[in-house]
PDB file of N, CA and C in Angstrom:
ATOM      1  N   UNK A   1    -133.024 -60.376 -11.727  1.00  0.00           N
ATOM      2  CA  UNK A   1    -133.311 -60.521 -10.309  1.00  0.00           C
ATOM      3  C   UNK A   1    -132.273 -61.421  -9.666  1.00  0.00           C
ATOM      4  N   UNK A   2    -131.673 -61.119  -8.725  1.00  0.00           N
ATOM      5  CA  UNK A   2    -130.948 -61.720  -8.249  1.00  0.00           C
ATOM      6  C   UNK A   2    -131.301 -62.373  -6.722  1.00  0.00           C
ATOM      7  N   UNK A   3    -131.186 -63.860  -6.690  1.00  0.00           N
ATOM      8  CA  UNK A   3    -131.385 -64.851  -5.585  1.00  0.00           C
ATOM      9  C   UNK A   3    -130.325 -65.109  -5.176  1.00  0.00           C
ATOM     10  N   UNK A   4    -130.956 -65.645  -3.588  1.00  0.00           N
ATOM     11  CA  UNK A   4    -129.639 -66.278  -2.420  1.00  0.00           C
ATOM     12  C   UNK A   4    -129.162 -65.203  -1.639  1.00  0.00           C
ATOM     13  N   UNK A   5    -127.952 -65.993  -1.204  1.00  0.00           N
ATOM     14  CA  UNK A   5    -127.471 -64.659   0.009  1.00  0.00           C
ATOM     15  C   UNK A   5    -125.856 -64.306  -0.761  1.00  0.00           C
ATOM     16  N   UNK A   6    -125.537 -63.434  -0.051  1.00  0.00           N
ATOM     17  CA  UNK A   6    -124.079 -62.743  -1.111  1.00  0.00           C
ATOM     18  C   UNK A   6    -122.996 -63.323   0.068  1.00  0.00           C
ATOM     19  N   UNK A   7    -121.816 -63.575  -0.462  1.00  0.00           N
ATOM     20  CA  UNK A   7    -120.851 -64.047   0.128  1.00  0.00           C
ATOM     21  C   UNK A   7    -120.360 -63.006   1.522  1.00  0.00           C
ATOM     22  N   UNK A   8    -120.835 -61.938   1.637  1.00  0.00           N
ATOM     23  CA  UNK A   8    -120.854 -61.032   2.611  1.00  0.00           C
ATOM     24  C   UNK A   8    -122.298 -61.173   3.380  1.00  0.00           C
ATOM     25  N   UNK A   9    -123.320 -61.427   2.856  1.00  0.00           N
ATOM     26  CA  UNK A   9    -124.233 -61.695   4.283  1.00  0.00           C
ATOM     27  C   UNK A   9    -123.940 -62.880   4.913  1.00  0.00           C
ATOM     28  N   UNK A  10    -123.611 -63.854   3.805  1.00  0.00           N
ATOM     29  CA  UNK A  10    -123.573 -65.692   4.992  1.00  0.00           C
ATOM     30  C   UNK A  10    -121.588 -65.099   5.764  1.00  0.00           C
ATOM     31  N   UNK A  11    -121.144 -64.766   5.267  1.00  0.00           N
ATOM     32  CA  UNK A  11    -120.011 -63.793   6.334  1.00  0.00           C
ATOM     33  C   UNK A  11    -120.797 -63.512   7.565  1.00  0.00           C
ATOM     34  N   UNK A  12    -121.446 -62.329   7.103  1.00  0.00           N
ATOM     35  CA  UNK A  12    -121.972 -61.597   8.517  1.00  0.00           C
ATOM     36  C   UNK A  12    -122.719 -62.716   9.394  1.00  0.00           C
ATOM     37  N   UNK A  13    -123.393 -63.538   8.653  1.00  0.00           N
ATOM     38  CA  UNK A  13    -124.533 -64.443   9.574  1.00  0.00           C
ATOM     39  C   UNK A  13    -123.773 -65.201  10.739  1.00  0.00           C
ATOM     40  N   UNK A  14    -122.951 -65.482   9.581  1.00  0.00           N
ATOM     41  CA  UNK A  14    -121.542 -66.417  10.724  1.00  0.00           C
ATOM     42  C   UNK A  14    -120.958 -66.124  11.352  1.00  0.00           C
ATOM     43  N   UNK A  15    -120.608 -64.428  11.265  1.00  0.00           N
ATOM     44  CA  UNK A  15    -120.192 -63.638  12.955  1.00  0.00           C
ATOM     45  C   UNK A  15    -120.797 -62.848  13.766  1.00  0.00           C
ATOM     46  N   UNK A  16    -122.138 -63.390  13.452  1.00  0.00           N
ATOM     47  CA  UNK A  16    -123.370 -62.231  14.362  1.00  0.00           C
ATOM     48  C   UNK A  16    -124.182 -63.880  15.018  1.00  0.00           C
ATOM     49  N   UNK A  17    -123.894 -64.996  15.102  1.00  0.00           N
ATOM     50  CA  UNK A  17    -124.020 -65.940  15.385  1.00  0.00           C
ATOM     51  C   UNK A  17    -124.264 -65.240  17.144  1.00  0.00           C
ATOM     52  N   UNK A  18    -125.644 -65.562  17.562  1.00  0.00           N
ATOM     53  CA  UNK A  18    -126.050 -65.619  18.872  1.00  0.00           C
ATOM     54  C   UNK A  18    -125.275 -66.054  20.001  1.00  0.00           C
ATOM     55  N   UNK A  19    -124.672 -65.977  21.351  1.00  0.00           N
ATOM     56  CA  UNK A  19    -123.545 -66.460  22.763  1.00  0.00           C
ATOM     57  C   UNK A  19    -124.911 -67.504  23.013  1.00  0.00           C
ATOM     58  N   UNK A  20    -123.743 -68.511  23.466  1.00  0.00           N
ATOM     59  CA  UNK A  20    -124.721 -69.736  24.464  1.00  0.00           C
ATOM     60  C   UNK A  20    -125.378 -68.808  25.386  1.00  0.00           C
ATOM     61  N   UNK A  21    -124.981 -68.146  26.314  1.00  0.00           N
ATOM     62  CA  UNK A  21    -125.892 -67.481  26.925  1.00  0.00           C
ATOM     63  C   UNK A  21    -127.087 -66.952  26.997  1.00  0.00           C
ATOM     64  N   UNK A  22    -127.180 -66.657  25.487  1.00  0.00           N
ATOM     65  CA  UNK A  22    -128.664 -65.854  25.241  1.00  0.00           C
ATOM     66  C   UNK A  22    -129.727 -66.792  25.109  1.00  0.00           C
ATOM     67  N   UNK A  23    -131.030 -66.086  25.783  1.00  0.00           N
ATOM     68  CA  UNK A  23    -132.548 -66.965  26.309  1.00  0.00           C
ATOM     69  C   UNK A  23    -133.068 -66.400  25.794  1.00  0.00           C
ATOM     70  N   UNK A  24    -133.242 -65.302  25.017  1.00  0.00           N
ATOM     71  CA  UNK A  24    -134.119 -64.355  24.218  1.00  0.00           C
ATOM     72  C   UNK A  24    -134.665 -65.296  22.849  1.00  0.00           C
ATOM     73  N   UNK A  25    -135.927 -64.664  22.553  1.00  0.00           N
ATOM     74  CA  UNK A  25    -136.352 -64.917  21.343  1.00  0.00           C
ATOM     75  C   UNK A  25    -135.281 -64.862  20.336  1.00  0.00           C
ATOM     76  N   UNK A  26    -135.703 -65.939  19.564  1.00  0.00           N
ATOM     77  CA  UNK A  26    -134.619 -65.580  18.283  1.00  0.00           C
ATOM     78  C   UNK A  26    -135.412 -65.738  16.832  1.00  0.00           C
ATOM     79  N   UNK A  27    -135.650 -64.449  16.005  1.00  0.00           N
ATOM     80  CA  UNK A  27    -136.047 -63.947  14.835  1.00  0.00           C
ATOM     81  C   UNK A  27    -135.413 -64.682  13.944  1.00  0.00           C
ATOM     82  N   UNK A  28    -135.857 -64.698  12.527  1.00  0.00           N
ATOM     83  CA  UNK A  28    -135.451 -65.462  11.292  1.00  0.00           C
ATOM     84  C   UNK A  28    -135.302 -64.310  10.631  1.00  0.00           C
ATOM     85  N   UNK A  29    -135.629 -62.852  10.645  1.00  0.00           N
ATOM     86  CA  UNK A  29    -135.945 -62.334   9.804  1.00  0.00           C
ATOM     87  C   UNK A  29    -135.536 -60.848  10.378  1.00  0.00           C
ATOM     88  N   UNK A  30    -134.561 -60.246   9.734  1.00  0.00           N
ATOM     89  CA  UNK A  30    -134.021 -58.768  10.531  1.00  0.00           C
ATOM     90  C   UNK A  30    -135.090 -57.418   9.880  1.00  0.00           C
ATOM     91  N   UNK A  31    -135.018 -56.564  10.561  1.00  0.00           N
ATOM     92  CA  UNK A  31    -135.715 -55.294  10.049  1.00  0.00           C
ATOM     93  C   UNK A  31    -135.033 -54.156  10.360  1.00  0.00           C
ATOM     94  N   UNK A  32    -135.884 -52.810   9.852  1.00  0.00           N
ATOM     95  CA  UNK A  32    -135.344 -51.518   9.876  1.00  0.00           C
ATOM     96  C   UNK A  32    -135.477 -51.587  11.856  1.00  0.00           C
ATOM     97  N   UNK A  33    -135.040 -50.807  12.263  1.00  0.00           N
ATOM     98  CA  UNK A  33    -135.331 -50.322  13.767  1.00  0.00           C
ATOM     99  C   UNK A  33    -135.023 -48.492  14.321  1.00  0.00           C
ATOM    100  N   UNK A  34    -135.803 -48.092  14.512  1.00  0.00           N
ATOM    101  CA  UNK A  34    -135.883 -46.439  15.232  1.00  0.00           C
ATOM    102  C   UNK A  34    -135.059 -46.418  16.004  1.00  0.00           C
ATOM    103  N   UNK A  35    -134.429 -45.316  16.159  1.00  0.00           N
ATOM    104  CA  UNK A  35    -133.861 -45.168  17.993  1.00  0.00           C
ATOM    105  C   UNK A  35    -135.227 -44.157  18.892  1.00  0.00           C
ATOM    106  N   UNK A  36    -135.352 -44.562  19.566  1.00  0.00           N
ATOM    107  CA  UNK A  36    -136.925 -44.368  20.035  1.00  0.00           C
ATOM    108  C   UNK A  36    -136.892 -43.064  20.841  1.00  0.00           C
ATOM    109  N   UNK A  37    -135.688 -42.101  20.914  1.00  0.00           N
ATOM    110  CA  UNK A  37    -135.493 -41.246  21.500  1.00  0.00           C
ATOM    111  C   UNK A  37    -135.340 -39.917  20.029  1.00  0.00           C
ATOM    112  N   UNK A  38    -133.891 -40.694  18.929  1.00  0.00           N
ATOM    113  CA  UNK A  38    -133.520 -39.783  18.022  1.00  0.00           C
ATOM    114  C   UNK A  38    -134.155 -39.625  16.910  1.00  0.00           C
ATOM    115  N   UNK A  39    -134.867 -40.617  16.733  1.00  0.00           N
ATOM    116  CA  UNK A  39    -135.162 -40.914  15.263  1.00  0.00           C
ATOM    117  C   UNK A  39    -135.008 -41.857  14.186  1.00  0.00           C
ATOM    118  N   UNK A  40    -132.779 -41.429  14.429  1.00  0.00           N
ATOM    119  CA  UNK A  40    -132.234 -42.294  13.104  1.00  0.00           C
ATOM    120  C   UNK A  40    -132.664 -43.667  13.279  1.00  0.00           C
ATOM    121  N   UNK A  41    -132.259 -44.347  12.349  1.00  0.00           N
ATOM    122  CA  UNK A  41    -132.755 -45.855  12.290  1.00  0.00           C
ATOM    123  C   UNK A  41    -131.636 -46.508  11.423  1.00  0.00           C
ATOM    124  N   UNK A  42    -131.993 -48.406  11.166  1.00  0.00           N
ATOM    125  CA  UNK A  42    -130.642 -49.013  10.360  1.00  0.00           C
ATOM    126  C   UNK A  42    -131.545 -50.043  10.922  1.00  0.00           C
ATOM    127  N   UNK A  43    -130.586 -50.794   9.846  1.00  0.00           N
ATOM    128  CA  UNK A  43    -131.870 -52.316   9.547  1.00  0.00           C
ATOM    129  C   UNK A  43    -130.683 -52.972  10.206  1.00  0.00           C
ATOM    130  N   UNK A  44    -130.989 -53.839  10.658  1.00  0.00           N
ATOM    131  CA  UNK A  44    -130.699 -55.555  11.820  1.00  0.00           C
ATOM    132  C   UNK A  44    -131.160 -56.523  11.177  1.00  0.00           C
ATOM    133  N   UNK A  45    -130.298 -57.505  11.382  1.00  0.00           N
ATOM    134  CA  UNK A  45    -130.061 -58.867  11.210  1.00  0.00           C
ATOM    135  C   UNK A  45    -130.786 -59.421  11.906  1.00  0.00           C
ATOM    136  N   UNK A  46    -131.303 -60.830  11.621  1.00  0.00           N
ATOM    137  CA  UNK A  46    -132.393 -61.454  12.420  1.00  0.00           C
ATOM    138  C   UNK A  46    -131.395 -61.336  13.970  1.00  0.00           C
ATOM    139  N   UNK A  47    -130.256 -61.952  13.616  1.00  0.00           N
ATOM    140  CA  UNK A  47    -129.657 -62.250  15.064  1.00  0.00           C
ATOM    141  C   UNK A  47    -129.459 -60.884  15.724  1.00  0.00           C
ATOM    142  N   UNK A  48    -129.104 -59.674  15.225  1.00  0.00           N
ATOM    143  CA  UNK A  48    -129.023 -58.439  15.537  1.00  0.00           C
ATOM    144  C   UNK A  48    -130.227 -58.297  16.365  1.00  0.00           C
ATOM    145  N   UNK A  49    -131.233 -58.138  15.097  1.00  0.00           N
ATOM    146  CA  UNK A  49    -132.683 -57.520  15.972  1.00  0.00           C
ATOM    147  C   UNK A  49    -132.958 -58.856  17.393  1.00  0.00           C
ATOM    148  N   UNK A  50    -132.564 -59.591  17.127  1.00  0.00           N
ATOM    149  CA  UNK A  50    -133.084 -60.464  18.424  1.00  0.00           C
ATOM    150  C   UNK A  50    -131.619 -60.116  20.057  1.00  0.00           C
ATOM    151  N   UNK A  51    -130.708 -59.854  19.522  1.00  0.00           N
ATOM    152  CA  UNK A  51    -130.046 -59.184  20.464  1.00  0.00           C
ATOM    153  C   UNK A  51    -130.615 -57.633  21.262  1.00  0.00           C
ATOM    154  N   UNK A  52    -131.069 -57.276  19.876  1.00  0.00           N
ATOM    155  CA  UNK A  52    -131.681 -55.477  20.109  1.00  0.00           C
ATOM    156  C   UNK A  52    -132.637 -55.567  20.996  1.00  0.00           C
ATOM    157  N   UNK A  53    -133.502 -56.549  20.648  1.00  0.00           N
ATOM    158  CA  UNK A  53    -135.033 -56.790  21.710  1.00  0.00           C
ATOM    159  C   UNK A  53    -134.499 -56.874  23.303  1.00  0.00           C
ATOM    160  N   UNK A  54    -133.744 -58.182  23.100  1.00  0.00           N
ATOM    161  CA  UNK A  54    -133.062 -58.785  24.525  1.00  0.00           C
ATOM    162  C   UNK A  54    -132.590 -57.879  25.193  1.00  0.00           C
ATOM    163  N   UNK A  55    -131.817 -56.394  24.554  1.00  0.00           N
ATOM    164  CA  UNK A  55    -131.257 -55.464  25.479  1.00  0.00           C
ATOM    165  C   UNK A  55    -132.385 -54.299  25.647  1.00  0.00           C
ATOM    166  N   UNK A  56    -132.979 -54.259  25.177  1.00  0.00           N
ATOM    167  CA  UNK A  56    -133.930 -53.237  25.409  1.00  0.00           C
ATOM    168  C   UNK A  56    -135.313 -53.649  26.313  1.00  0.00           C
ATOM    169  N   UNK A  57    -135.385 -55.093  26.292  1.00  0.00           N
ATOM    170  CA  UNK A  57    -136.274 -55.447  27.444  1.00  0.00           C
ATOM    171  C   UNK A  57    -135.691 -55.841  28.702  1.00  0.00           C
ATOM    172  N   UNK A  58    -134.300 -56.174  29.068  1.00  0.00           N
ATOM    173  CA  UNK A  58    -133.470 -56.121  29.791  1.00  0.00           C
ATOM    174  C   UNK A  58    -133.434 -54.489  30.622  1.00  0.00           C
ATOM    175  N   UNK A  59    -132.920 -53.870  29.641  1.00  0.00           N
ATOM    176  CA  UNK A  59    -133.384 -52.543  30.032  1.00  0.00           C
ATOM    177  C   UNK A  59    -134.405 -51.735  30.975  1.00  0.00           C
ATOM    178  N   UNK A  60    -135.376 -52.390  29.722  1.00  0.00           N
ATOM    179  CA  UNK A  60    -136.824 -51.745  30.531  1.00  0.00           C
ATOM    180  C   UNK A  60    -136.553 -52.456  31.913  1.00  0.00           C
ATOM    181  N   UNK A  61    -136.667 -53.441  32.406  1.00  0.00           N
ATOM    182  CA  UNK A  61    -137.050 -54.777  33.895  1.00  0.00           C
ATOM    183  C   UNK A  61    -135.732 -53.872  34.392  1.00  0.00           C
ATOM    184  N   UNK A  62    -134.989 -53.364  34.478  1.00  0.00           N
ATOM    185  CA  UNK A  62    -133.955 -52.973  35.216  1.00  0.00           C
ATOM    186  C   UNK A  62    -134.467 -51.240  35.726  1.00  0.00           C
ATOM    187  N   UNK A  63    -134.855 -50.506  34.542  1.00  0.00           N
ATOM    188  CA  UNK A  63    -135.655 -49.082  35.208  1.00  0.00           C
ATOM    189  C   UNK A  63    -137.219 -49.366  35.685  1.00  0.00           C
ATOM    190  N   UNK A  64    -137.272 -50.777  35.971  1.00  0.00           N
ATOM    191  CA  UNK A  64    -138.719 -50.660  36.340  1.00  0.00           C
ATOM    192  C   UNK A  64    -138.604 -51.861  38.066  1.00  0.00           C
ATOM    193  N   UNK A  65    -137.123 -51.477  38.221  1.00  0.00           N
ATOM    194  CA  UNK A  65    -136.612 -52.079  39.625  1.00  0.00           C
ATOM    195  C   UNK A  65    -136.344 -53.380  39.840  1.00  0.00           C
ATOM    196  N   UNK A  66    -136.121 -54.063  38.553  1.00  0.00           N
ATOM    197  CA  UNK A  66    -135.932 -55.585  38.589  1.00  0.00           C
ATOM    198  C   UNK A  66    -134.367 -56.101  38.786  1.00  0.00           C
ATOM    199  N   UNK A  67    -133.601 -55.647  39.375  1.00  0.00           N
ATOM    200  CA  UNK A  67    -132.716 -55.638  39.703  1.00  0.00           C
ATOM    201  C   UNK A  67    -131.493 -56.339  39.787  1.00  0.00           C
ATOM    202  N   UNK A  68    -131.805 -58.012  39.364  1.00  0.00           N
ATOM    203  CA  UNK A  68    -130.969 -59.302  39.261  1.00  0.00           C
ATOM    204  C   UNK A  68    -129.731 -59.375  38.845  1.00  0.00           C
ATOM    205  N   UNK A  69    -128.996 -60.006  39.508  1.00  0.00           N
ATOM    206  CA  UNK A  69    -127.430 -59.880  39.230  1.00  0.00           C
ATOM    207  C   UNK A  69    -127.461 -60.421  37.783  1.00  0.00           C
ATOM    208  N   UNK A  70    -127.913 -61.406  37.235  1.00  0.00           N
ATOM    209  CA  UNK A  70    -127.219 -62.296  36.188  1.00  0.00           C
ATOM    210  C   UNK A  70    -128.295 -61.129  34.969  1.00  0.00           C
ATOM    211  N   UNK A  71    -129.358 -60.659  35.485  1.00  0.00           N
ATOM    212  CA  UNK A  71    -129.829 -59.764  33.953  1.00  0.00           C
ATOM    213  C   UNK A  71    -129.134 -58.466  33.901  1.00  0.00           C
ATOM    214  N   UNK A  72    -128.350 -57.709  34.804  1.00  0.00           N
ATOM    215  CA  UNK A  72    -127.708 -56.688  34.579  1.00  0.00           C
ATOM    216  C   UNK A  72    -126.119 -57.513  33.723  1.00  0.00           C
ATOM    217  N   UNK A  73    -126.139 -58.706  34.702  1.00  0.00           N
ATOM    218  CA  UNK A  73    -125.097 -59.622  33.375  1.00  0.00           C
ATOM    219  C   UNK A  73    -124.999 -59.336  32.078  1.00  0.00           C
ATOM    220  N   UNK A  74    -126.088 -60.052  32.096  1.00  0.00           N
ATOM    221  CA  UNK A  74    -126.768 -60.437  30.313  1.00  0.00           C
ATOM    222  C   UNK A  74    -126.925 -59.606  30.056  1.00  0.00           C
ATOM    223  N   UNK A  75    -127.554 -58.177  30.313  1.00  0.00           N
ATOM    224  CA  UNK A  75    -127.832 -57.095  29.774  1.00  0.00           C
ATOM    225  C   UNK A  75    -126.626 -56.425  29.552  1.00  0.00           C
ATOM    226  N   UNK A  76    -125.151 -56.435  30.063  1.00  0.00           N
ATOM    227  CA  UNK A  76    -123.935 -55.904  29.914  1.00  0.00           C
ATOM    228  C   UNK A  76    -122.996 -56.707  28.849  1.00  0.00           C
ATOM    229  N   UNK A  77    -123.902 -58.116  28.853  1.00  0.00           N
ATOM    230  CA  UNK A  77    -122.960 -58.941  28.052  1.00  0.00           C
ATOM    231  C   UNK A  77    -123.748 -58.739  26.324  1.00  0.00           C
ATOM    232  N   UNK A  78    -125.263 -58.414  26.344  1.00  0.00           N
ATOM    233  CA  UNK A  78    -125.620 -57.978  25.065  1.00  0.00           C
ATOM    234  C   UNK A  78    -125.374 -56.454  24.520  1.00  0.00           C
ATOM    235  N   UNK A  79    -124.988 -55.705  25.491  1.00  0.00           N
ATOM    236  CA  UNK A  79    -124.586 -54.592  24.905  1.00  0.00           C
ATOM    237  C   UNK A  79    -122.790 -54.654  24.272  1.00  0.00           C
ATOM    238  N   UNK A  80    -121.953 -55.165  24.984  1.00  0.00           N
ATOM    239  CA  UNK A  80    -120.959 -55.945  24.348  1.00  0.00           C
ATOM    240  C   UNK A  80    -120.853 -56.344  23.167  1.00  0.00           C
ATOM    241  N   UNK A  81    -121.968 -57.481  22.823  1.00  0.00           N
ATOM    242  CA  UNK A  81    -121.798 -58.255  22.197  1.00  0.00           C
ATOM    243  C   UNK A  81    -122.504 -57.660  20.629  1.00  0.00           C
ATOM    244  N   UNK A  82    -123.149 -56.393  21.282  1.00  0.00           N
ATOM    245  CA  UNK A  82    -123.529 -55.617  19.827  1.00  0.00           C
ATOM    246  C   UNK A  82    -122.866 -54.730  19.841  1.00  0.00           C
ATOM    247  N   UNK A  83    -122.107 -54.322  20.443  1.00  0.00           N
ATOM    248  CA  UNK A  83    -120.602 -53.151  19.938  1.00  0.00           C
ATOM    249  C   UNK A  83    -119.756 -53.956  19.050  1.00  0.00           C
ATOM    250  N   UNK A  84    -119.464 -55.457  19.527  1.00  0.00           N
ATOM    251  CA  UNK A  84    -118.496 -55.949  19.244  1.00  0.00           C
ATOM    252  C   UNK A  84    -119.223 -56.535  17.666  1.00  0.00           C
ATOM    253  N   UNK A  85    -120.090 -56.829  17.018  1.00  0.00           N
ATOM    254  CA  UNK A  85    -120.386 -56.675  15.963  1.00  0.00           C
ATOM    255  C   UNK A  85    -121.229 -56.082  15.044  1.00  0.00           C
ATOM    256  N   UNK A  86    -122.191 -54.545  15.876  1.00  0.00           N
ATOM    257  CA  UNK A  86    -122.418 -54.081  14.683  1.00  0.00           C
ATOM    258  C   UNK A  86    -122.423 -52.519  15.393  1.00  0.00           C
ATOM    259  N   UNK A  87    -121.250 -52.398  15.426  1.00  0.00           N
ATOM    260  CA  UNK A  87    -120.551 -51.133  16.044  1.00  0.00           C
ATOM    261  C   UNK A  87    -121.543 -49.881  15.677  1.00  0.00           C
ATOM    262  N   UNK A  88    -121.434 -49.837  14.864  1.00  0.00           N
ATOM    263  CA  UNK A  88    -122.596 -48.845  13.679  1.00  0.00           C
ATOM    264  C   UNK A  88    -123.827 -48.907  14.381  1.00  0.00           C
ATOM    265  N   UNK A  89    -124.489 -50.050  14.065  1.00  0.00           N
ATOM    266  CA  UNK A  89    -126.162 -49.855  14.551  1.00  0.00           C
ATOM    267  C   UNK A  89    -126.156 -49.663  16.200  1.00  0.00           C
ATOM    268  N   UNK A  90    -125.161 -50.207  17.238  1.00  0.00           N
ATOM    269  CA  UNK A  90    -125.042 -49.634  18.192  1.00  0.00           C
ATOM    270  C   UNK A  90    -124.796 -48.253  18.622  1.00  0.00           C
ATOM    271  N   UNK A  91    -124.225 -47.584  18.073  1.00  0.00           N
ATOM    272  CA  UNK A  91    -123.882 -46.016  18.168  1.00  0.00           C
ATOM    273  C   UNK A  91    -125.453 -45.145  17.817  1.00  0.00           C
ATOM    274  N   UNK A  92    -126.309 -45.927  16.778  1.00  0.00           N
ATOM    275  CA  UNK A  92    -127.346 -45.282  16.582  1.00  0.00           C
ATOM    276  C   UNK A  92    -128.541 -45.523  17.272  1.00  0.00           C
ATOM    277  N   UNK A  93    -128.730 -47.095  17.660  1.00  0.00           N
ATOM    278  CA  UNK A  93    -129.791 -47.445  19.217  1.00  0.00           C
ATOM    279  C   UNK A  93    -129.530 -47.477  20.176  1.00  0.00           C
ATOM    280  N   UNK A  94    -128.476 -47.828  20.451  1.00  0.00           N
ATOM    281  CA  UNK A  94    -128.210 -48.363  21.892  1.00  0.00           C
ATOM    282  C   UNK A  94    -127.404 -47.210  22.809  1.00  0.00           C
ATOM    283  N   UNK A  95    -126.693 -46.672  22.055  1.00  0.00           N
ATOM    284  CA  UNK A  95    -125.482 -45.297  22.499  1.00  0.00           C
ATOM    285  C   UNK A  95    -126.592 -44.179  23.321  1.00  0.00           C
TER     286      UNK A  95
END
């Protein structure tokens, strides 16, 4: 059985590291996630899945007429900021 984290997750942890910007919940603990339209799915990083939430409830408050300059911000700056590190799981939720 093998314990700890592998020299490639504390990697990843350290460049999926959350922007000062973000006010969203932040998870300890990543999971699988659906694309709620296609199907496919791919597991997230705590910091991942807590980006994933932030843009998808961003989302929702924006088709439900909430309109605010700084959350179409944030909501442009978390879709960014999950291209820019998990290119992959973006193409399959967020795309």
């Amino acid at each position: 059985m093998k314990t700890g984290l592998s020299v490639q997750n504390i990697y990843k942890m350290k460049n999926n590291k959350l922007p000062k910007w973000f006010n969203g919940e932040v998870y300890t603990e990543g999971a699988e996630v659906t694309n709620r339209f296609g199907g496919d799915s791919c597991y997230l990083t705590a910091e991942e899945l807590s980006m994933y939430d932030f843009v998808i409830g961003a989302s929702n408050m924006c088709e439900m007429g909430m309109h605010h300059d700084k959350l179409i911000t944030n909501l442009r700056r978390g879709l960014d900021w999950f291209r820019k590190h998990n290119a992959e799981a973006y193409m399959i939720l967020l795309d």
